[in-house]
Structure formats: C-alpha cells, structure tokens
Protein backbone atom coordinates (compact mmCIF):
# COMPACT_ATOMS: atom_id res chain seq x y z
CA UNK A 1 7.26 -22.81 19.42
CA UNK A 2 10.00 -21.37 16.90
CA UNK A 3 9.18 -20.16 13.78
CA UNK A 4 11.80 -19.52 11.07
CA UNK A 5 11.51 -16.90 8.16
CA UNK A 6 12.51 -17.94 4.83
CA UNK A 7 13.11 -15.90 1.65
CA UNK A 8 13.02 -17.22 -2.02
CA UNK A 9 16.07 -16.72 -2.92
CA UNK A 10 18.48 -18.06 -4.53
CA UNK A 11 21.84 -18.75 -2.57
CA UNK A 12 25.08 -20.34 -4.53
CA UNK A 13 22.84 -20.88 -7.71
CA UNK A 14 20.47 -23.03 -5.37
CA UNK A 15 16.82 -21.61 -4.68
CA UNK A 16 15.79 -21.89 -0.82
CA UNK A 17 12.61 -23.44 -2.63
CA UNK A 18 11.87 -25.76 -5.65
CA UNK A 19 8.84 -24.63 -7.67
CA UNK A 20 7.04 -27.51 -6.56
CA UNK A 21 7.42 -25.56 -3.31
CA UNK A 22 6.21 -22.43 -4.56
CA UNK A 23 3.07 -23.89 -6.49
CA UNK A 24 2.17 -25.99 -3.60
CA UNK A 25 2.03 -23.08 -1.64
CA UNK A 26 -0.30 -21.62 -4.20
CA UNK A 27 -2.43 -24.70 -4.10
CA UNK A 28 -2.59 -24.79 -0.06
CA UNK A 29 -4.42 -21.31 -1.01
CA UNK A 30 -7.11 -22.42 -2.03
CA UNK A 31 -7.19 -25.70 -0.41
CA UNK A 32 -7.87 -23.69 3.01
CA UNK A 33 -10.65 -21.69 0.77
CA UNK A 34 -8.20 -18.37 1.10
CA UNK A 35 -7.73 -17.45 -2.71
CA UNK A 36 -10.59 -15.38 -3.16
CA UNK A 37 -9.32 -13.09 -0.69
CA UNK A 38 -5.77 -13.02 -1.35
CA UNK A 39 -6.46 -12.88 -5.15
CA UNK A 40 -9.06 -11.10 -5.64
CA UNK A 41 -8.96 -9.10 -8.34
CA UNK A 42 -7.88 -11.99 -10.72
CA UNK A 43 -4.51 -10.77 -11.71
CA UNK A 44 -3.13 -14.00 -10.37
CA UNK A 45 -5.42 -16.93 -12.25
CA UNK A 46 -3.29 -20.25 -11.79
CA UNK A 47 -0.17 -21.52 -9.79
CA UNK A 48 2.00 -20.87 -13.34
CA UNK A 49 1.12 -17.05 -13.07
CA UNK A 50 1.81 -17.43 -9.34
CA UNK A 51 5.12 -18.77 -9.55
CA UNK A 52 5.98 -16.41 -12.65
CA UNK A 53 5.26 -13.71 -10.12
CA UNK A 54 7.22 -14.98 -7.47
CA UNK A 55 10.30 -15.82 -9.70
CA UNK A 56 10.20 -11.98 -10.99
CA UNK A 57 13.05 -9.58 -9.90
CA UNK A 58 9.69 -7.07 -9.07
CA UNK A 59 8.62 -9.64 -6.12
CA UNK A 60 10.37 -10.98 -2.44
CA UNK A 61 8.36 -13.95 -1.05
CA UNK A 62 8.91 -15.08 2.31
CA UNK A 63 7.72 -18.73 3.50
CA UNK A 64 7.18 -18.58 7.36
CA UNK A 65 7.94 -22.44 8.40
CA UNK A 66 6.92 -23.93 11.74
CA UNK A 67 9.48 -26.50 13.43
CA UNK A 68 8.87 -29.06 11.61
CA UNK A 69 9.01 -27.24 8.51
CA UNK A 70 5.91 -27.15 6.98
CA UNK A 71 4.23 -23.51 6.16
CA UNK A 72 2.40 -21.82 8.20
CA UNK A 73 2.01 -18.47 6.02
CA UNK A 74 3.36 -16.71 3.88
CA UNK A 75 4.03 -12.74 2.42
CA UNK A 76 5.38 -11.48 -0.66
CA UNK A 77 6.42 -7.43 -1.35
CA UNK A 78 5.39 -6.29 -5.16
CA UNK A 79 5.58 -2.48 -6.61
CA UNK A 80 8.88 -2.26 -4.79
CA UNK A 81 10.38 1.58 -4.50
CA UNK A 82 13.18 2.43 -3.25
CA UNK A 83 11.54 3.68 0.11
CA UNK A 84 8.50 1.75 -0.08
CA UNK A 85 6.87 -1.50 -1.13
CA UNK A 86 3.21 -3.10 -1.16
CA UNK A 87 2.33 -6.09 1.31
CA UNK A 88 0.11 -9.39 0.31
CA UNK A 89 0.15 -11.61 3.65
CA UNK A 90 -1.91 -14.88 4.63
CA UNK A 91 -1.80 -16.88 7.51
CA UNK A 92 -2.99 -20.41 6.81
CA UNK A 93 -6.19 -22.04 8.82
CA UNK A 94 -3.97 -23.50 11.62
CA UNK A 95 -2.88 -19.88 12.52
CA UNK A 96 -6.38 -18.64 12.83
CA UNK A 97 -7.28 -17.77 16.60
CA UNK A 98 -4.01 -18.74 17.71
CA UNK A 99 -1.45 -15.99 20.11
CA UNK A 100 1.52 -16.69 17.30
CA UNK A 101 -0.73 -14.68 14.48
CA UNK A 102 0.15 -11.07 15.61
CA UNK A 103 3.85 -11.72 16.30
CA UNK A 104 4.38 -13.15 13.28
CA UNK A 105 2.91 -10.80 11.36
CA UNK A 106 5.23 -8.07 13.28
CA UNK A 107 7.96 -9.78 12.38
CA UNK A 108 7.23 -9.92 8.64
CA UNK A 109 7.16 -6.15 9.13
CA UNK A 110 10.79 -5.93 10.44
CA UNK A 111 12.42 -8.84 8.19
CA UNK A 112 10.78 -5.50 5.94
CA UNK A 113 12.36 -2.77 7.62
CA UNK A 114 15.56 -4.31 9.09
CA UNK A 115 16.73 -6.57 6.40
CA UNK A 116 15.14 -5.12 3.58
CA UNK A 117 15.31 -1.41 4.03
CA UNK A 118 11.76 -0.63 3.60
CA UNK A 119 10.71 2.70 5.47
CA UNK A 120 7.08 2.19 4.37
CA UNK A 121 4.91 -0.79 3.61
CA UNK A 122 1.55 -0.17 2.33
CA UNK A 123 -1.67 -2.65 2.14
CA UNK A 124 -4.75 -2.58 -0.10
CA UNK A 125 -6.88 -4.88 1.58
CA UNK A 126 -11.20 -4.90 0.25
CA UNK A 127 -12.99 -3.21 2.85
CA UNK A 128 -15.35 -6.04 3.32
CA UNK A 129 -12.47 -8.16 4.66
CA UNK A 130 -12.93 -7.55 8.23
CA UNK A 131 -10.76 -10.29 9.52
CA UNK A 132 -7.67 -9.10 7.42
CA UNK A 133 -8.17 -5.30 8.60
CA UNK A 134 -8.60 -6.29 11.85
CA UNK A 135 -5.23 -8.61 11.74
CA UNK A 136 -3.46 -5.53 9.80
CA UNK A 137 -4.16 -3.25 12.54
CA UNK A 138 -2.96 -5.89 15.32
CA UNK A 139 0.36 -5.90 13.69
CA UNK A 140 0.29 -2.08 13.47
CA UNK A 141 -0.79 -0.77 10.35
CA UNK A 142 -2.55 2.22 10.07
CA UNK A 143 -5.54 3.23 8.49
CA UNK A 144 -5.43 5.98 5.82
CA UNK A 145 -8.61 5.70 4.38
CA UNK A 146 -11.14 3.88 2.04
CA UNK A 147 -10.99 4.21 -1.55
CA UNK A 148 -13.80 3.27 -3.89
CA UNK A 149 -13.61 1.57 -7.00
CA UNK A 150 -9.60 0.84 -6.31
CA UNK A 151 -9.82 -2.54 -7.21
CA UNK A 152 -11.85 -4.39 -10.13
CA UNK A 153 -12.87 -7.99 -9.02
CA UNK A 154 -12.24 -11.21 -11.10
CA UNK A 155 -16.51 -11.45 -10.65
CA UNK A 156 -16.26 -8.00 -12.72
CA UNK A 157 -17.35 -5.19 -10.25
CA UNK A 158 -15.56 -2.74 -8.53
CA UNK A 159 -14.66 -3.09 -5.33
CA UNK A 160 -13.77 -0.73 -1.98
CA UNK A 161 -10.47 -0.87 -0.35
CA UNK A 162 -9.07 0.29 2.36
CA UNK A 163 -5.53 1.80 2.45
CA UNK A 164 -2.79 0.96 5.05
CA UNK A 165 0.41 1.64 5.96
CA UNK A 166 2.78 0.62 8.62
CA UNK A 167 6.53 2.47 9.36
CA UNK A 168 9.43 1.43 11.28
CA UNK A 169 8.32 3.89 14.17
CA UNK A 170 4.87 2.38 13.94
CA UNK A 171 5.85 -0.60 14.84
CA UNK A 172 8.49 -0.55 17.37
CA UNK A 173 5.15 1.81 19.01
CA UNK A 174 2.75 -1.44 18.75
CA UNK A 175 5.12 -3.92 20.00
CA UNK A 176 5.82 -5.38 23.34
CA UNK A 177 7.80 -7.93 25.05
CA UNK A 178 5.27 -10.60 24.76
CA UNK A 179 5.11 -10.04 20.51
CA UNK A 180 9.15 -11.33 20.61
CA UNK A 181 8.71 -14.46 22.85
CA UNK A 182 7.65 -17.02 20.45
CA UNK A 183 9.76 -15.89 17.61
CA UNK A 184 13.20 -16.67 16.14
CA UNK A 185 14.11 -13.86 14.04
C-alpha cells in the first residue's frame, strides 16, 4: 500500500486543501476520541483556532493520504527556527497496530530533514502518554528527559512531559530496508 505526503500549501494561488479539509481533519480528532491527547493543554479549543493555526506562516501541516485518498494521519511543525522546529503527530484509529505506523512516522521525519531543512525536531509529549512515547521512540526519537510542570492542562493542573528529539543522523541510525517498502516518498 502507497501512501502519499501532502503539505498545505498553497501552489499557483490554489491551496492543496480547502478549509473544509482542514476542519474536518480537526473534527476526525476527536471523532476517533484523540483530542485530548493531541490538545492537551487547551491552546487549540475549536476547529476555527485549528485552522487559524494551520493557515499561519508559524505552522507546516502535512496530510498523510492513503490510496484512495482519505487521511490516515497527520503532523504539523510550530516554533519553527532556523535549525529546529517542534513536532505534533497523530495517526488515526485505522493505523493503530498496523506495520505502516513506524514507517510513516520516519518518513514525516525526513519530508523534515530533506525537504524542509530541519537538523532537529523536538517533541513534548505528557509523560503519561505511553503509547505516543513508545511510537516516538519507534521512529527514532530520543529521550532527553522529563520535565515537570512543562505543560498546564485545559482541566487546570500541571502536567509532566517528556522531552524528545530526533536528528538526521538519528534516523538514518533507526532505519532499515523494511521502514522504505511501503512508502512513496
């Protein structure tokens, strides 16, 4: 199965996706009971504040779209620097448990680094959230450390996080033949 990689962008004066697009992928979100996780400090409260973000010069969404073009996750860079940049990813439900999860996630990481110019891309993720540490560090990312009170939840406590980063060299030092076979780049 092919997957292709698709930025929001805007190509000729033509966006490769109506906001309709954009706030339905907001609304999948939650649909799939994932918005708690991937917003979960309540910066992001509604699918208008979602697409504002997304529409921003500060933020580069990228759809990933399955053959038949529906999404099957998703990954936007925010606090971009010039060497660096900070990673929000989800896979949606039909992902979960399947071999294409960890590939795809690797290749997020070099549309980052090859296309992008990224030399660094860092992660917050709460350290509660087993399931996305244990995904982060399947694609490659590395552990720095935890640090309390980083975040302040929407419920109105502080919360743990741990810190991540992956580099270029990181990567091409997780992957292996097998992570490439699935993908179209």
């Amino acid at each position: 199965m092919k997957y292709r990689f698709v930025p929001y962008t805007t190509v000729d004066g033509i966006p490769t996706f109506k906001d309709s697009d954009i706030l339905g992928l907001y609304r999948r979100v939650y649909e799939e009971g994932l918005g708690d996780q991937l917003f979960y400090d309540g910066s992001i409260k509604d699918e208008q504040q979602f697409l504002q973000l997304m529409k921003s010069p500060g933020a580069i969404l990228h759809v990933v779209l399955a053959p038949d073009d529906h999404p099957v996750a998703m990954w936007w860079l925010n606090r971009l620097e010039r060497t660096h940049a900070t990673c929000h990813f989800t896979l949606f439900v039909e992902l979960f448990g399947t071999k294409d999860r960890v590939p795809i996630g690797k290749e997020a990481m070099r549309i980052c680094f090859d296309h992008l110019g990224y030399e660094v891309i860092m992660g917050m993720t709460p350290s509660d959230n087993k399931f996305a540490l244990g995904y982060a560090r399947k694609v490659g990312f590395k552990e720095v450390g935890e640090v309390p009170h980083y975040l302040w939840s929407k419920e109105g406590h502080s919360i743990t996080c741990t810190m991540q980063y992956i580099t270029r060299k990181d990567l091409r030092d997780e992957s292996s033949p097998s992570d490439d076979e699935q993908l179209d780049g």
